[in-house]
Protein backbone atom coordinates (compact mmCIF):
# COMPACT_ATOMS: atom_id res chain seq x y z
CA UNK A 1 -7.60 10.97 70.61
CA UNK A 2 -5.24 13.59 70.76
CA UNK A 3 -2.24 14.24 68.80
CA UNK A 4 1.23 13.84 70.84
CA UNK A 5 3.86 17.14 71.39
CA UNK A 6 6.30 15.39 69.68
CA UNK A 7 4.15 14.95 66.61
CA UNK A 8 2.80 18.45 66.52
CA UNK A 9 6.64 20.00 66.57
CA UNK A 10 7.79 17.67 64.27
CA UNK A 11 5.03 18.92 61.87
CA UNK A 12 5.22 22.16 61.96
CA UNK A 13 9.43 22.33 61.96
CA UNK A 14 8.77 20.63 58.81
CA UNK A 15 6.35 23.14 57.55
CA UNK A 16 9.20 25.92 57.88
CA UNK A 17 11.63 24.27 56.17
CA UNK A 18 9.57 23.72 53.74
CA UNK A 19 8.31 27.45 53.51
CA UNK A 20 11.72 28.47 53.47
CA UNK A 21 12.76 26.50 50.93
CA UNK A 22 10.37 27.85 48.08
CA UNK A 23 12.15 31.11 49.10
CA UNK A 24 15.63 29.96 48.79
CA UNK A 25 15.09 28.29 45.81
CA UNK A 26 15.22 31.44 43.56
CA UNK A 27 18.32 32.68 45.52
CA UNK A 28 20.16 29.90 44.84
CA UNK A 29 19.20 29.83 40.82
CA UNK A 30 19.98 33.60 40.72
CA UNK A 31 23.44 32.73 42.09
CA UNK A 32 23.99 30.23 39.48
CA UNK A 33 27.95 31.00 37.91
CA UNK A 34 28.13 31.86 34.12
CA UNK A 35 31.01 33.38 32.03
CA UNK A 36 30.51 36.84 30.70
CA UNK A 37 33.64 38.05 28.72
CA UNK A 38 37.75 37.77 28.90
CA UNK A 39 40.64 40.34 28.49
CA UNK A 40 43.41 39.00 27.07
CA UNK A 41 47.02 40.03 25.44
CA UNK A 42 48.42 38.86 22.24
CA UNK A 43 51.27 38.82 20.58
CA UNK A 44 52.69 37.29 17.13
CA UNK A 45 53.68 38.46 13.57
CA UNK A 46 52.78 40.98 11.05
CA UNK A 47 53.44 40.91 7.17
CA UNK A 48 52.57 42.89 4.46
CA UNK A 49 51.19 42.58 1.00
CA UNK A 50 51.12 44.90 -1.78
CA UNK A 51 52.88 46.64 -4.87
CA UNK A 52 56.13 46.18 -3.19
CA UNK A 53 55.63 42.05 -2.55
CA UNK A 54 53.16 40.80 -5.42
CA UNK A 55 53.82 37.22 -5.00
CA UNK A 56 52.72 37.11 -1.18
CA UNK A 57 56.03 36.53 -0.11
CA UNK A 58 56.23 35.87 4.04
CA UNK A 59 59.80 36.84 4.02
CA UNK A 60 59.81 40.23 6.23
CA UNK A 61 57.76 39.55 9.33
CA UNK A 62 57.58 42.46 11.99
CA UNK A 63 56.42 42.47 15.60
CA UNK A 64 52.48 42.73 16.41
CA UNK A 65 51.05 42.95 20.02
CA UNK A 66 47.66 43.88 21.65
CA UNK A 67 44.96 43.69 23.53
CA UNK A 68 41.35 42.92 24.05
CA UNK A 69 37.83 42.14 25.28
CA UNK A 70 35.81 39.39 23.74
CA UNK A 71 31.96 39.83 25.02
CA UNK A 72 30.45 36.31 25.76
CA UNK A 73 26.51 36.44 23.79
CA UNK A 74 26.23 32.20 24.04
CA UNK A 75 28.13 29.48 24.17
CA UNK A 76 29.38 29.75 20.43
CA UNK A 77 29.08 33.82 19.47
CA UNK A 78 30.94 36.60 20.72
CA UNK A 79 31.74 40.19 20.52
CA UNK A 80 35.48 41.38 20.52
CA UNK A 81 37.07 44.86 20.39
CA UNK A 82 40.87 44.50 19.90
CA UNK A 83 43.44 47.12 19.76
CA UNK A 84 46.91 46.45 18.08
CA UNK A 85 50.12 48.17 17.33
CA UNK A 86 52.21 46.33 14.52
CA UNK A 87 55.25 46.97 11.85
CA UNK A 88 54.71 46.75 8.37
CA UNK A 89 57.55 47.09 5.65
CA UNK A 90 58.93 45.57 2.85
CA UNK A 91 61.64 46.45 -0.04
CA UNK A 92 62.15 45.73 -3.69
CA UNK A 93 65.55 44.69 -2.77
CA UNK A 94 63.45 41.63 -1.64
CA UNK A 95 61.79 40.59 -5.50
CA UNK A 96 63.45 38.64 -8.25
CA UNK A 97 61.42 40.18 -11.21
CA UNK A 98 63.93 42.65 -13.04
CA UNK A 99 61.53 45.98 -12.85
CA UNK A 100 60.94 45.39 -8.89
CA UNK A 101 64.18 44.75 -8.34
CA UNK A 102 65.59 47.88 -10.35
CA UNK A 103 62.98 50.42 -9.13
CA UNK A 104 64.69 49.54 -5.64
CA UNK A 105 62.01 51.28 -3.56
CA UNK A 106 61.38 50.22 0.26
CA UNK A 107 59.15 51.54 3.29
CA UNK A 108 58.25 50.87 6.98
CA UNK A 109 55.66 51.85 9.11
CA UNK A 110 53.86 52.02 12.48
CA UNK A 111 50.35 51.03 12.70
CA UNK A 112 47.55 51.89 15.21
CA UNK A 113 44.98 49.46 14.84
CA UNK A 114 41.12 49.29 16.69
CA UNK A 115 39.46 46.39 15.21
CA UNK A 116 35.74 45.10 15.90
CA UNK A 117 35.45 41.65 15.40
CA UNK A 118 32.17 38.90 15.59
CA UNK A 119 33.53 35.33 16.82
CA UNK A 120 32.09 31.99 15.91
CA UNK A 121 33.01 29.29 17.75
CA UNK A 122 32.25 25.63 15.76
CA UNK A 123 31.79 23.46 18.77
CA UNK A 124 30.32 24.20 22.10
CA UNK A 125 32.80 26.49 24.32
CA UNK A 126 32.20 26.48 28.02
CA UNK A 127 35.26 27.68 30.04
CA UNK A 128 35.50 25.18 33.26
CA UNK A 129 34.22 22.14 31.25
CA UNK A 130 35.63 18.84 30.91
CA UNK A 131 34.27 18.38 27.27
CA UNK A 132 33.41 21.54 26.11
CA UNK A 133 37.36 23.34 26.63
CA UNK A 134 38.78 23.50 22.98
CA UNK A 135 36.75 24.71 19.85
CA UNK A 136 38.11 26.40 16.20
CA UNK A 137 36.65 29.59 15.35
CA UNK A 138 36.13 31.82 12.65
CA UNK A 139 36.09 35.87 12.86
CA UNK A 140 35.09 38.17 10.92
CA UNK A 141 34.92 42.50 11.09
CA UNK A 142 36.00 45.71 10.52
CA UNK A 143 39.37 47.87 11.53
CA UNK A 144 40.40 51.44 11.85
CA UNK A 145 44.21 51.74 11.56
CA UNK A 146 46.44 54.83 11.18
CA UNK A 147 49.72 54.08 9.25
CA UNK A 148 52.74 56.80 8.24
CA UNK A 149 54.51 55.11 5.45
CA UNK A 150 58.53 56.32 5.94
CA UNK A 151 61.88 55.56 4.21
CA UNK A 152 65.89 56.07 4.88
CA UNK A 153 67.82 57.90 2.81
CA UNK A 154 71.59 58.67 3.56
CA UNK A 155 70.70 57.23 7.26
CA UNK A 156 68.04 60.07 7.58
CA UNK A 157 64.27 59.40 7.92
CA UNK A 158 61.88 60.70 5.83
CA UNK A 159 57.83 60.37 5.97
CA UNK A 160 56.72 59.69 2.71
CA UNK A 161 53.53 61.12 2.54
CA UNK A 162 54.30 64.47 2.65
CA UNK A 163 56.69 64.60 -0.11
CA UNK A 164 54.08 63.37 -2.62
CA UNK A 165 56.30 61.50 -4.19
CA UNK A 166 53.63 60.25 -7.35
CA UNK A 167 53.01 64.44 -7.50
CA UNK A 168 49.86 63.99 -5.57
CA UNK A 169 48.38 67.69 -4.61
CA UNK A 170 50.45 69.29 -7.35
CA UNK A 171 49.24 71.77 -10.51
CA UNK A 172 50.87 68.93 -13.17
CA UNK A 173 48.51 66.22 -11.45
CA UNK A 174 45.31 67.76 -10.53
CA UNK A 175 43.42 64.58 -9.88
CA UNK A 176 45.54 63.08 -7.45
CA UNK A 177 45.35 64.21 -4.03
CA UNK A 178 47.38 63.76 -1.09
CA UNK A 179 46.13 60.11 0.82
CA UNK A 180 45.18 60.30 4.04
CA UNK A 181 46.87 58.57 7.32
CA UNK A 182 43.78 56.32 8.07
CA UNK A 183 41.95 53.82 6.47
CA UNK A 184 39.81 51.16 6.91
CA UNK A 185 40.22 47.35 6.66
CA UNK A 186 37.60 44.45 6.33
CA UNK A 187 38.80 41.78 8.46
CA UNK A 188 38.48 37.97 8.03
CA UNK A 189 39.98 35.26 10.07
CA UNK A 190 40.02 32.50 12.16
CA UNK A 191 41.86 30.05 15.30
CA UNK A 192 41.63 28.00 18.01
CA UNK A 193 40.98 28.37 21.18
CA UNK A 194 41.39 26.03 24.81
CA UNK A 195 40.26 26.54 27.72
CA UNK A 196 43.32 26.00 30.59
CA UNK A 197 41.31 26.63 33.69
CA UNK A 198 38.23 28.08 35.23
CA UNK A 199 40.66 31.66 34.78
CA UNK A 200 42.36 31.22 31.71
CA UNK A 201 41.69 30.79 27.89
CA UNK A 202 44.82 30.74 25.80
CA UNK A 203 44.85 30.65 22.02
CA UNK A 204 46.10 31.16 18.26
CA UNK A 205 44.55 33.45 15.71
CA UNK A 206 45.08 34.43 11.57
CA UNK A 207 43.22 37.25 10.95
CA UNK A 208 44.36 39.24 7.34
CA UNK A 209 42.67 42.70 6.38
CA UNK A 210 41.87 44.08 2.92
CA UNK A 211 42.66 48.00 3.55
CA UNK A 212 40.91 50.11 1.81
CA UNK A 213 43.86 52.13 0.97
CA UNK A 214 46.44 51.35 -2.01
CA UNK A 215 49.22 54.10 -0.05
CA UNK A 216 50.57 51.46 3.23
CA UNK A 217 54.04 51.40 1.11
CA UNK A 218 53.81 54.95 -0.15
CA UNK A 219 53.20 53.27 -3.59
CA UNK A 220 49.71 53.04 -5.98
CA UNK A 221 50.35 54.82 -9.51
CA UNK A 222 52.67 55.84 -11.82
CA UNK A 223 56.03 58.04 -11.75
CA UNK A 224 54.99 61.98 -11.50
CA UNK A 225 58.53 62.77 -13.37
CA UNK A 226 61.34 64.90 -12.57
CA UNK A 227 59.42 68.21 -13.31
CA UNK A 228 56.99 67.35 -10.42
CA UNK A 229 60.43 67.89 -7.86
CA UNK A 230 62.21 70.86 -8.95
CA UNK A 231 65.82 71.43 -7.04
CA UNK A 232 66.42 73.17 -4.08
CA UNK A 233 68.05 77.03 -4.24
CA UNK A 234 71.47 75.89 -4.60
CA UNK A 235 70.66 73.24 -7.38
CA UNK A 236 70.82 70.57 -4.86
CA UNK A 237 67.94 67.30 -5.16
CA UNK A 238 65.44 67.57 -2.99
CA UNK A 239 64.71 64.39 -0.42
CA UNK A 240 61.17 63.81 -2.56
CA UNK A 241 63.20 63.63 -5.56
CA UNK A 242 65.56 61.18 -4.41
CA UNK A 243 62.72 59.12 -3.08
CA UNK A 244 60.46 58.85 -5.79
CA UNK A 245 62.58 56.73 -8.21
CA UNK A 246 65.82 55.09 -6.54
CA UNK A 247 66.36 53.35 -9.63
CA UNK A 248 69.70 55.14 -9.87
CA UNK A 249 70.82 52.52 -6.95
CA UNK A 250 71.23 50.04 -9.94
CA UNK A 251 71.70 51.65 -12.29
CA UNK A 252 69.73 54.14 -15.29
CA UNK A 253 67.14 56.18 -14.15
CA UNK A 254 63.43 54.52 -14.66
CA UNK A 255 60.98 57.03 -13.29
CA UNK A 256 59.75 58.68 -16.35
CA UNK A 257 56.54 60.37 -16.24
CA UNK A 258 53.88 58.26 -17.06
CA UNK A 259 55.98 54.60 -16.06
CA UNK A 260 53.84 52.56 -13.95
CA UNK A 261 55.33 52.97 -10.50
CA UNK A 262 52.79 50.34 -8.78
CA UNK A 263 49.66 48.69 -9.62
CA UNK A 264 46.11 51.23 -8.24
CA UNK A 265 43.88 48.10 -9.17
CA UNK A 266 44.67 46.32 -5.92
CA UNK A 267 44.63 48.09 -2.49
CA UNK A 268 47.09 46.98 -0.39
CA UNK A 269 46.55 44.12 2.34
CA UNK A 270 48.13 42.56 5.85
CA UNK A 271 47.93 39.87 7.78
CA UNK A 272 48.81 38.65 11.78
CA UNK A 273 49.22 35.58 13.22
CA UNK A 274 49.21 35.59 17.50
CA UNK A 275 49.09 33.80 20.33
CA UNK A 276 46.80 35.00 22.77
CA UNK A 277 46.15 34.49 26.68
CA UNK A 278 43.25 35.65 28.73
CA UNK A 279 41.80 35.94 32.07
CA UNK A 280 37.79 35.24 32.56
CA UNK A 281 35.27 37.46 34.07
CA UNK A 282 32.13 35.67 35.53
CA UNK A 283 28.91 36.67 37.01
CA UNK A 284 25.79 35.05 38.60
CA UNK A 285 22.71 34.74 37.22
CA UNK A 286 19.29 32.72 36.85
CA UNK A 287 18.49 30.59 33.97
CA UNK A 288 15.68 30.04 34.83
């Protein structure tokens, strides 16, 4: 007995979905969605720590924005570069204890900062989740930074650096040379993170660097002395004179030769605090 038409089409229709199916199948996992990285802005606080505020005082705050790309490797490890520009300063005018407050020095500065940074997330993070949209985090890595310590005097601005004002470079203090403009930091942090939509991460991060420089406030040693900044041609002070020791602001003079001027045991440190918001790149690919 023969097989009907009708049977015979229905069979083989069948056979090319079916056929075309095992070849679709791939496509389809190959265009599966998954997150790849985010750019994002932030913006917050900056304070320093060093010989001018010993007691970690958060009383001088200064601006700190940037921006960044966080790498996605997993669902709880990333890779971030992050580039910042921040204020740092602080004054003795600030401090309580009688020396501080008497050696009345102060400084601000810019800083450039490019920072590389590993992120660990401690719960699951998938961006477009119902239960996996908010985890802490901690962070850990390594800056670059270029800082130019500076100070008024008489309303004029002066970088510090170049007046050597603990005698650095000079015949009476052959061992101490001139510091340079850019250090290094190690970098340690942490935050939270939440995911806001299938676009957008937003966020709030700590993250506080141990410089490996003791010069951010143009402070580290002890006083060079007066001989160290001789007067101009007219008998007038010189600007790195007046800068060195502005103890005579309250009163005698305290910058003798040899006076501790700041403490070279401990480099100098900062920290930020921001609030960051971010925009999610995706791709497709199999897992598979």
């Amino acid at each position: 007995m023969s097989i009907p038409f009708f049977y015979s089409k229905r069979f083989i229709t069948s056979g090319i979905i079916a056929v075309i199916s095992l070849f679709l199948t791939p496509a389809f996992a190959q265009n599966e969605l998954s997150y790849t990285g985010e750019l994002g802005v932030s913006v917050g606080a900056a304070h320093y720590f060093g010989d001018l505020n010993t007691r970690g005082a958060l009383n001088a705050p200064k601006p700190a924005v940037g921006i960044y790309y966080r790498k996605y490797m997993n669902d709880y490890v990333g890779v971030r570069a992050h580039f910042r520009y921040l204020q740092l300063g602080y004054s003795d005018t600030y401090n309580t204890n009688e020396f501080q407050h008497r050696r009345n020095l102060s400084f601000n500065t810019n800083v450039f900062e490019l920072g590389l940074q590993g992120d660990f997330n401690f719960f699951r993070f998938e961006p477009g989740s119902r239960y996996y949209r908010f985890t802490p985090y901690f962070t850990g890595g390594g800056s670059l930074f270029y800082f130019n310590p500076y100070a008024y005097l008489n309303g004029v601005k002066y970088n510090l650096q170049p007046l050597r004002t603990e005698g650095q470079g000079s015949a009476m203090y052959p061992d101490r040379k001139p510091y340079s403009l850019m250090a290094f930091a190690f970098t340690l942090g942490g935050g939270f993170k939440y995911n806001l939509s299938r676009k957008v991460n937003v966020g709030l991060e700590a993250l506080y660097r141990f410089a490996q420089t003791d010069y951010l406030d143009d402070v580290s040693t002890t006083y060079a002395g007066t001989a160290v900044f001789p007067p101009d041609a007219e008998g007038n002070p010189s600007a790195a004179y007046l800068l060195q020791d502005r103890s005579y602001a309250t009163g005698d003079r305290i910058g003798v030769a040899g006076r501790q001027r700041g403490n070279s045991r401990d480099k100098d440190q900062f920290v930020t605090v921001e609030l960051t918001i971010s925009i999610l790149f995706t791709s497709y690919r199999c897992k598979f």
